[in-house]
Protein backbone atom coordinates (compact mmCIF):
# COMPACT_ATOMS: atom_id res chain seq x y z
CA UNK A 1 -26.40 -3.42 0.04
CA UNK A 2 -29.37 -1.07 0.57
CA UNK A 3 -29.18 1.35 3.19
CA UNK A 4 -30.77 0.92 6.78
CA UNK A 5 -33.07 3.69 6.41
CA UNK A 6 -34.51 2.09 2.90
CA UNK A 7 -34.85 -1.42 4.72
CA UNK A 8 -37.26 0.27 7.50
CA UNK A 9 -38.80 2.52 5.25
CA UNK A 10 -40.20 -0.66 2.88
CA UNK A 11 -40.73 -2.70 6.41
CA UNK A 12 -42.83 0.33 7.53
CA UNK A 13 -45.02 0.40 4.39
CA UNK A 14 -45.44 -3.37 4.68
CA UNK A 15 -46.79 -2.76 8.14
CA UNK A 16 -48.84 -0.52 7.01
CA UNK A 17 -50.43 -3.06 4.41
CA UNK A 18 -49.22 -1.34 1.01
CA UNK A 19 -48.51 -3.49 -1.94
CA UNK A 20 -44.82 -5.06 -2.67
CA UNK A 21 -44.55 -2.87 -5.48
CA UNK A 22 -44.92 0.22 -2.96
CA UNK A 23 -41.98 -1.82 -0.98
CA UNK A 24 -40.02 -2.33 -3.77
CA UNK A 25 -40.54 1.38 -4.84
CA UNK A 26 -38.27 2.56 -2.14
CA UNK A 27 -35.21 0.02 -3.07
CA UNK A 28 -35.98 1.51 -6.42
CA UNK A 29 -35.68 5.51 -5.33
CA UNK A 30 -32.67 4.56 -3.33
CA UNK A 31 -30.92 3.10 -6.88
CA UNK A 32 -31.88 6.70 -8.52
CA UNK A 33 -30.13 8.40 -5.65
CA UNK A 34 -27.10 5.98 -6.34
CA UNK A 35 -27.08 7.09 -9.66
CA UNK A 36 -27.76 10.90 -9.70
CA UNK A 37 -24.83 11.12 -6.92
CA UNK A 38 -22.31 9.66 -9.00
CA UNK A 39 -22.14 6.38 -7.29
CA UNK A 40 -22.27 4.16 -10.16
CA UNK A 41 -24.50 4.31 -13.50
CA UNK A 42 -26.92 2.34 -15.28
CA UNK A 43 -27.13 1.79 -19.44
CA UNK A 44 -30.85 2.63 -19.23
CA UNK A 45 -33.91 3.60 -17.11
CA UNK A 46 -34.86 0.15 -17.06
CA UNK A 47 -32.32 -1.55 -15.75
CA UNK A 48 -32.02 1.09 -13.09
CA UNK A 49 -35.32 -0.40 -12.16
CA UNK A 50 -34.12 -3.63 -12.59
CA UNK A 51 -31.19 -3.12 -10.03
CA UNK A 52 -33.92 -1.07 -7.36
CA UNK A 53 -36.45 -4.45 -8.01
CA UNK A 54 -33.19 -7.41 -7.56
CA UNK A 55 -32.36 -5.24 -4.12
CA UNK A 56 -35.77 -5.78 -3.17
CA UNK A 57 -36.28 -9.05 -3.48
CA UNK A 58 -32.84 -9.90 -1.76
CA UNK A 59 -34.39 -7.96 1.54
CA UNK A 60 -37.32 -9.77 1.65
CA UNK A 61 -39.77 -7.96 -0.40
CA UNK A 62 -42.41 -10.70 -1.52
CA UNK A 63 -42.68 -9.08 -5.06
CA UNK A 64 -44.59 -11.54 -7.75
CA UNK A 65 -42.59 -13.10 -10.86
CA UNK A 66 -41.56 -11.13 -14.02
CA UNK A 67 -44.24 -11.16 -16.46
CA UNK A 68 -44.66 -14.19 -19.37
CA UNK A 69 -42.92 -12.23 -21.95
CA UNK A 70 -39.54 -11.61 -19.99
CA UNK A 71 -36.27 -13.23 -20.49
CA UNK A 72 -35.75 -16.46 -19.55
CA UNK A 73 -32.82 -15.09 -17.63
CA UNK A 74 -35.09 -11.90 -16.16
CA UNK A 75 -37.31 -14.97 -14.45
CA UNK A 76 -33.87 -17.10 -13.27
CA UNK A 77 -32.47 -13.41 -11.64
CA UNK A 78 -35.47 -13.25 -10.13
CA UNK A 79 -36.08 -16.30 -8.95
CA UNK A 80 -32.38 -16.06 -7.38
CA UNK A 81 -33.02 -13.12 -5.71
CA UNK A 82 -36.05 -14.25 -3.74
CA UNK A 83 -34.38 -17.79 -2.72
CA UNK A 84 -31.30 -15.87 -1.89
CA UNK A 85 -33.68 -13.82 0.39
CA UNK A 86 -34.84 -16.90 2.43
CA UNK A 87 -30.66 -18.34 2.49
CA UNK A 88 -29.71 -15.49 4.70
CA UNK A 89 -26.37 -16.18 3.21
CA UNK A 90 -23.75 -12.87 3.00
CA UNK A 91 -23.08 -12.27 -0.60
CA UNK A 92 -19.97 -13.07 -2.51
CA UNK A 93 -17.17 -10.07 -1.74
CA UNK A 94 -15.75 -10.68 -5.12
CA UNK A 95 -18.78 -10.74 -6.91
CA UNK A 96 -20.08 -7.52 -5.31
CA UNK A 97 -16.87 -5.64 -6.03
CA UNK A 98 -17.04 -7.03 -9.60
CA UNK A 99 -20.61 -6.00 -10.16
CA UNK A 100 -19.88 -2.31 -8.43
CA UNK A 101 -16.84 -1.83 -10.63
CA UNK A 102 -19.21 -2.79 -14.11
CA UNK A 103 -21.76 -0.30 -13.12
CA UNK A 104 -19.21 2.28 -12.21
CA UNK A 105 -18.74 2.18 -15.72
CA UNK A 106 -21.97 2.65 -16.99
CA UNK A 107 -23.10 5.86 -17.97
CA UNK A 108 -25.24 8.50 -15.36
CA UNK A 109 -28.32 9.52 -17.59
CA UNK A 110 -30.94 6.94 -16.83
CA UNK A 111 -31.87 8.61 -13.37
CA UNK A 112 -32.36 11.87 -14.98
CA UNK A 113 -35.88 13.66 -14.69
CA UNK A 114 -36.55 13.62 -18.62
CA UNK A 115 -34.73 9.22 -18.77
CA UNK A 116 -37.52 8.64 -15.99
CA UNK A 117 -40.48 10.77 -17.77
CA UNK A 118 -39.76 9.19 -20.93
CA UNK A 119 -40.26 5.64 -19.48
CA UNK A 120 -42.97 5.95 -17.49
CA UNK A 121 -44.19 7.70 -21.18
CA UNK A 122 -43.19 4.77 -23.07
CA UNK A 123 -44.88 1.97 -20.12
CA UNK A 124 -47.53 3.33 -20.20
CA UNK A 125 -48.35 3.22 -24.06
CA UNK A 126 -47.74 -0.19 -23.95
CA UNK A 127 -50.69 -0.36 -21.13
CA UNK A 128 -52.98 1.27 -23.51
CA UNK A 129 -55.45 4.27 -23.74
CA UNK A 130 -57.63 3.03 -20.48
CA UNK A 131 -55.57 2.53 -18.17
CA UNK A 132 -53.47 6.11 -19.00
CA UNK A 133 -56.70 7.69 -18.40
CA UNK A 134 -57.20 5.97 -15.36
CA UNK A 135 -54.07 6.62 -14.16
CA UNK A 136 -54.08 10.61 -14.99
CA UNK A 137 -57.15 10.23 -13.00
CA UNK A 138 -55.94 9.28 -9.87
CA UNK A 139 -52.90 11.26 -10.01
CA UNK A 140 -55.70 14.54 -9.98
CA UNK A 141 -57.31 12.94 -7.11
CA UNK A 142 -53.68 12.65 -5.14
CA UNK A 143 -52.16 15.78 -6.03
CA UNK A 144 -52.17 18.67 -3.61
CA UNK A 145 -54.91 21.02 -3.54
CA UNK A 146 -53.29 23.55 -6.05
């Protein structure tokens, strides 16, 4: 269950008209915080992610569908998520403690500063030359006045 402060921090960016992605983003950086404090772990980066994006949808975040090439089962999660969104129904106690306990399990590295770099790294090859460039260039317009 996210946090109360994460729920009205993604409500206040949809107020202020930012993408669901930017919503999401915040379900996301709560999961990191989960994991670098020792509250449970995640095999990799990505499923960290995953976990952050699931959350998201559950609150109410109207994020689009997973992308052609996913899993059949990455599109049925998904597609769970978002209807379970609209039931309003309380989620299974026994399936949440199950769930908790498997990710206890799981190791702590994916939330680490190099597991995230690496990713983003590794995304963004598979976005291609133009759109690194593109990205590198609006990071130098965002960045602080050094």
């Amino acid at each position: 269950m996210p946090s109360k402060a994460t729920i009205e921090r993604a409500q206040e960016d949809r107020r202020e008209g930012k993408s669901p992605t930017t919503q999401a983003g915040e379900f996301v950086r709560e999961e990191m915080h989960h994991i670098r404090e020792g509250k449970h772990g995640a095999r990799s980066t990505k499923q960290a992610i995953a976990i952050g994006l699931s959350k998201a949808r559950r609150a109410g975040v109207k994020l689009g569908r997973p992308p052609k090439g996913a899993k059949a089962s990455t599109r049925k999660s998904a597609t769970a998520a978002s209807r379970a969104a609209r039931s309003g129904r309380k989620p299974s106690a026994r399936r949440s403690r199950a769930v908790a306990r498997a990710l206890r399990r799981e190791p702590r590295g994916a939330a680490t500063r190099s597991a995230l770099a690496s990713h983003a790294r590794q995304v963004a090859r598979r976005r291609g030359p133009g759109a690194r460039r593109a990205s590198a260039r609006k990071a130098a317009r965002t960045r602080k006045a050094a």
